[in-house]
Protein backbone atom coordinates (compact mmCIF):
# COMPACT_ATOMS: atom_id res chain seq x y z
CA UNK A 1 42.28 -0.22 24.90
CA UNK A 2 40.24 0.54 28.04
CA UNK A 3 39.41 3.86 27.97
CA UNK A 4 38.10 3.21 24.42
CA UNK A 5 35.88 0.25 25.49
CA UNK A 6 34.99 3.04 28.15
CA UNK A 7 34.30 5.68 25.87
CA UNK A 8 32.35 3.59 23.48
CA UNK A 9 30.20 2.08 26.69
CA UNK A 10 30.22 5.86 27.49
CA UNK A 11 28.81 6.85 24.01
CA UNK A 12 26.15 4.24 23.41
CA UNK A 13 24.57 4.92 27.02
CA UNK A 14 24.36 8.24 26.49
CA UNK A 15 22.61 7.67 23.13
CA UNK A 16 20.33 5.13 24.87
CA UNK A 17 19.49 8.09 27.32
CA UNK A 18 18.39 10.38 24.35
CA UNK A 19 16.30 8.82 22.38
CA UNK A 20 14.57 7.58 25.48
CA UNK A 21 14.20 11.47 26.65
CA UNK A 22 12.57 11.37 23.08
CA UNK A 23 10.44 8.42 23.73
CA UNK A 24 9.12 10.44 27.55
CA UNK A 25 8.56 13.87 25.70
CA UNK A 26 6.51 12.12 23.41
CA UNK A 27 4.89 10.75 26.16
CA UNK A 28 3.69 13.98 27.23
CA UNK A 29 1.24 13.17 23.90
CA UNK A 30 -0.21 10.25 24.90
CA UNK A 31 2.39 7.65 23.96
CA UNK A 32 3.43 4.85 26.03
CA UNK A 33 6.31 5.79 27.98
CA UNK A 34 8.38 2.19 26.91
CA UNK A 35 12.04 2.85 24.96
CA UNK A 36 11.48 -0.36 22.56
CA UNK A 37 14.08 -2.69 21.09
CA UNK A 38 11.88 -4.18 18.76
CA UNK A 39 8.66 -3.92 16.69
CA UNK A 40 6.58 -5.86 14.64
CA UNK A 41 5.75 -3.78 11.52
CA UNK A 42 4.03 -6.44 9.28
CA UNK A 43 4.02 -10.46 10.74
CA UNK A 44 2.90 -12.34 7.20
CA UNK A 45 1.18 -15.29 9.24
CA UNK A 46 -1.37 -12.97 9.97
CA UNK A 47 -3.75 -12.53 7.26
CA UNK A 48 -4.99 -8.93 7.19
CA UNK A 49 -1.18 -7.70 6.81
CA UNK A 50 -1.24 -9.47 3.49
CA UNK A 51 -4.35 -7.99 2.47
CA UNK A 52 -2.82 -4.45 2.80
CA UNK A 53 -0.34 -5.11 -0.16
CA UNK A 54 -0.78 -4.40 -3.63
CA UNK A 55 1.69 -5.64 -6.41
CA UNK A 56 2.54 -3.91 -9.93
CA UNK A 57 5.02 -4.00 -12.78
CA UNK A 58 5.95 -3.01 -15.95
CA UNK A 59 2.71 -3.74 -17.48
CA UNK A 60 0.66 -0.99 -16.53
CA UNK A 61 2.92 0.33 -19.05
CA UNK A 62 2.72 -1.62 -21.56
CA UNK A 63 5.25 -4.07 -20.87
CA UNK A 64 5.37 -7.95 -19.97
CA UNK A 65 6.47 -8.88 -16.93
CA UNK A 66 4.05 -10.42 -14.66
CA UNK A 67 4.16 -10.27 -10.62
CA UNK A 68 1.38 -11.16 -7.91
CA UNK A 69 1.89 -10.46 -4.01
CA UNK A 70 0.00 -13.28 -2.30
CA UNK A 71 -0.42 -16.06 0.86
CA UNK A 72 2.34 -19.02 0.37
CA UNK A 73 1.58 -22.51 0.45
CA UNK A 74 3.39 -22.60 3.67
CA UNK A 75 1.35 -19.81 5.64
CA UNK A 76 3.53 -16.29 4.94
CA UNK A 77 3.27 -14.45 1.99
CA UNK A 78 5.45 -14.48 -1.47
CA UNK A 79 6.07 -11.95 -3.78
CA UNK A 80 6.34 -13.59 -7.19
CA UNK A 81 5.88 -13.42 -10.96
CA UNK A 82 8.06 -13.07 -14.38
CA UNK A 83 10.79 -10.64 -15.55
CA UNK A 84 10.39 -9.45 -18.68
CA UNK A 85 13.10 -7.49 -20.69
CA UNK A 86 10.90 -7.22 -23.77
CA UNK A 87 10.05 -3.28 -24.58
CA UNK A 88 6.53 -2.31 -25.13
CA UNK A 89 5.12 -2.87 -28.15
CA UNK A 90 3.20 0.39 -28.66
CA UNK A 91 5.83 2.89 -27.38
CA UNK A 92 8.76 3.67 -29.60
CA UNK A 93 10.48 5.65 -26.82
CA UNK A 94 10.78 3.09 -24.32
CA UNK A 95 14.65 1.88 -23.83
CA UNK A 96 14.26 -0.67 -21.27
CA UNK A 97 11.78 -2.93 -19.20
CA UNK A 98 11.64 -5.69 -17.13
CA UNK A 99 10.31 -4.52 -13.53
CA UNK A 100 8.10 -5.75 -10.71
CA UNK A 101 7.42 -4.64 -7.11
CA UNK A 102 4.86 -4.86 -3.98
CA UNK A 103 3.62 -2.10 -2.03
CA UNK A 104 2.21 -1.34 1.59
CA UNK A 105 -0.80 0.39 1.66
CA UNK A 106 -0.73 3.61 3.45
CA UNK A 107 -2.48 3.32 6.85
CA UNK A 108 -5.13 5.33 7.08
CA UNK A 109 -6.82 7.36 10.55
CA UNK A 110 -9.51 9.39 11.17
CA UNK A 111 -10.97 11.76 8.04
CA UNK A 112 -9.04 9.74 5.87
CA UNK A 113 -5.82 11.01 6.81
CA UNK A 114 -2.45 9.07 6.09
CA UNK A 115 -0.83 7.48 9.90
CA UNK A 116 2.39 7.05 8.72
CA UNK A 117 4.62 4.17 10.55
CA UNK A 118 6.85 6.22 13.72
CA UNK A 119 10.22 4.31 13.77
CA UNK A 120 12.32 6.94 14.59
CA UNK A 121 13.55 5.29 17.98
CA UNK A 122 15.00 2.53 16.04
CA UNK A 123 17.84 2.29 13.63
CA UNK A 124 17.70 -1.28 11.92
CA UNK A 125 14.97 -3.09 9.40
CA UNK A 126 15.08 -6.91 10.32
CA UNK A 127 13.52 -9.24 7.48
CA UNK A 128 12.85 -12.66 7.39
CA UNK A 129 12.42 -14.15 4.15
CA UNK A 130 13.54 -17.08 1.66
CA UNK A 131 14.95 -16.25 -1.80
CA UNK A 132 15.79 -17.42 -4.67
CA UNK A 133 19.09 -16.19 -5.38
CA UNK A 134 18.42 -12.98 -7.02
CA UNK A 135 18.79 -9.64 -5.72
CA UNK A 136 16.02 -7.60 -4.42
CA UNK A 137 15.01 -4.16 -3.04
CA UNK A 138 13.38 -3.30 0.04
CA UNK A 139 11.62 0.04 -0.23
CA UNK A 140 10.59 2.60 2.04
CA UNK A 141 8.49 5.00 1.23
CA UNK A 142 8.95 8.59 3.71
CA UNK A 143 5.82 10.50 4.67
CA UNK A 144 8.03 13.39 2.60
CA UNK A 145 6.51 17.13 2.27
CA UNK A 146 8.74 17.45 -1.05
CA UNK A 147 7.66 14.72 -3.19
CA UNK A 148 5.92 11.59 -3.55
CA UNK A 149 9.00 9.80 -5.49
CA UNK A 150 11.05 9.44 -2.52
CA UNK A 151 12.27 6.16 -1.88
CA UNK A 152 14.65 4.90 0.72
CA UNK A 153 16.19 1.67 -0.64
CA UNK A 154 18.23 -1.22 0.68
CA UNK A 155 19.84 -4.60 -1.02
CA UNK A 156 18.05 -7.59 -0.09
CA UNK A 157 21.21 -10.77 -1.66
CA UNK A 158 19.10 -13.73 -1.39
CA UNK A 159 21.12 -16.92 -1.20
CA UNK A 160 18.59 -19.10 -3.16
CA UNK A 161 18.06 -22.86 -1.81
CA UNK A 162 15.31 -24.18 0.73
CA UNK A 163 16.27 -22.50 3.73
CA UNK A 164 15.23 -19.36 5.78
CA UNK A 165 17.58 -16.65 6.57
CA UNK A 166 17.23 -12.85 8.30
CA UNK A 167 18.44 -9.83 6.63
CA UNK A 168 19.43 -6.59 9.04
CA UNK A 169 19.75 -3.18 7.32
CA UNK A 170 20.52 -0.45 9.08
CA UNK A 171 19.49 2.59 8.62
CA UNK A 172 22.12 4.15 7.07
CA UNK A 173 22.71 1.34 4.46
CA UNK A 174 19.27 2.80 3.06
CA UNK A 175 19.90 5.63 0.10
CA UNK A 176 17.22 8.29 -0.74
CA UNK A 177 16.66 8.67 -4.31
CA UNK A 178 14.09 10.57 -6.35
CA UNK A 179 12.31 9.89 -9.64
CA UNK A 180 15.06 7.06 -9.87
CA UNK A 181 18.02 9.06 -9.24
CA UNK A 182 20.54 9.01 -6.10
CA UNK A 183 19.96 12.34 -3.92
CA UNK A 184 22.72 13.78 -2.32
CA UNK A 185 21.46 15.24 0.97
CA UNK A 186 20.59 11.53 2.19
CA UNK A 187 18.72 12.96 5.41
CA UNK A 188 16.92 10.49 8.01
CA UNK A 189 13.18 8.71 7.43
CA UNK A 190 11.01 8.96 10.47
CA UNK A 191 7.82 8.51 9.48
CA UNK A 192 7.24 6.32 6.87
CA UNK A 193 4.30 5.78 4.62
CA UNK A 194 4.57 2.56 3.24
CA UNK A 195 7.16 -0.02 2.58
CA UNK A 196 8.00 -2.34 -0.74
CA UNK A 197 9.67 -4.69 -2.22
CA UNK A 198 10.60 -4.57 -5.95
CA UNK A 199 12.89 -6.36 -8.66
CA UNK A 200 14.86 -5.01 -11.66
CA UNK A 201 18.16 -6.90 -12.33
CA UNK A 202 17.50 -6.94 -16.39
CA UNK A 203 17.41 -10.92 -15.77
CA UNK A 204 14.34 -12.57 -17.80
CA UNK A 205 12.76 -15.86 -15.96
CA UNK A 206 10.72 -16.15 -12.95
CA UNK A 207 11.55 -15.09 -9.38
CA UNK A 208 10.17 -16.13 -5.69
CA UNK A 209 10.66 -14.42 -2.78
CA UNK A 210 8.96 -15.60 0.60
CA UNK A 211 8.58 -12.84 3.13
CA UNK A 212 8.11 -14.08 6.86
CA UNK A 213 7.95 -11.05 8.95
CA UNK A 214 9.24 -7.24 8.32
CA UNK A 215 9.91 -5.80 12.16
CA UNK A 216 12.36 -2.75 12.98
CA UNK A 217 15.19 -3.24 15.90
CA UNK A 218 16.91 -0.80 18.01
CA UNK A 219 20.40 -2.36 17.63
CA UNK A 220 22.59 0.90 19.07
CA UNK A 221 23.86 1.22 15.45
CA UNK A 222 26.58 4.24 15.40
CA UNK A 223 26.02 7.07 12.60
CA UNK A 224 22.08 5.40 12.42
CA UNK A 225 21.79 8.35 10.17
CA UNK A 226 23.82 10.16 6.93
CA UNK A 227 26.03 13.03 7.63
């Protein structure tokens, strides 16, 4: 039983060590040379981080759900609306409906070019938020050279009722899929482009999800990434 508690001590220092030597090389490029533990990635209090959302659903495409990504009554944000099953009216080829999201928007540097969000160095999303019983998607969208409809996604089970709670997903609870479908090389997000949150359980009625903060943690996770 020791030498395992060893060997694991062992293990997770030595994996502390590395991504720090990652943390000082990239220091070499002007980063600050600091091995974080924890990030802020979008604090809802704050105004301007709600600003750089934008919400959509199913009707764009004809359909008639209805969502809106907005400041709560109670200072964070809420991403809210209607479910609606109901197929388009116009489109005969349509076999199902009923979806919603919210969407980062990309940050954006000098010449217009795309910063996307480094968070290699950690290995767990943290969310604060209050539900409503339904279950959700977090999204995450990859800075990816192969194709725009990559998505990294994770289960967000809200409990419902009035309180608060915090939602950890690590890394590798996250699965990579592609124009909807499950990918099987599930290979690790770095940088990231923007992040979402989106709803499609086929239920009709309204849904309310308050978002506090959205902030990434470096909790020494083993197997942070597929193999």
């Amino acid at each position: 039983m020791v030498s395992k508690a060893v060997s694991l001590i062992f293990n997770k220092t030595a994996a502390a060590i590395q991504n720090g030597l990652k943390r000082s090389y990239k220091g070499l490029k002007g980063e600050l040379l600091v091995l974080e533990y924890e990030r802020m990635v979008y604090d809802f209090k704050d105004d301007k981080a709600n600003e750089n959302w934008i919400a959509i659903s199913d009707a764009e495409f004809g359909g008639k759900s209805e969502v809106a990504f907005e400041k709560s009554k109670h200072g964070q944000c809420v991403f809210r609306g209607n479910i609606s099953t109901v197929l388009p009216d116009d489109d005969d080829e349509a076999k199902y409906s009923g979806f919603c999201a919210a969407k980062s928007k990309p940050l954006m540097g000098f010449m217009g070019k795309v910063e996307p969000h480094d968070l290699e160095t950690f290995d767990t999303i943290e969310i604060r938020l209050r539900g409503d019983g339904r279950s959700y998607f977090f999204n995450i969208h990859p800075e990816s050279f192969q194709s725009t409809d990559d998505l990294y996604q994770g289960f967000l089970f809200t409990r419902g009722g009035p309180h608060w709670e915090i939602i950890r997903i690590p890394y590798n609870s996250f699965v990579l899929t592609s124009h909807g479908f499950v990918q099987d090389n599930q290979i690790r997000f770095n940088n990231i482009r923007a992040f979402g949150f989106s709803l499609s359980d086929k239920k009709n009625g309204p849904f309310h999800l308050e978002i506090d903060y959205i902030r990434a943690l470096r909790m020494f996770n083993e197997n942070s990434e597929f193999k």
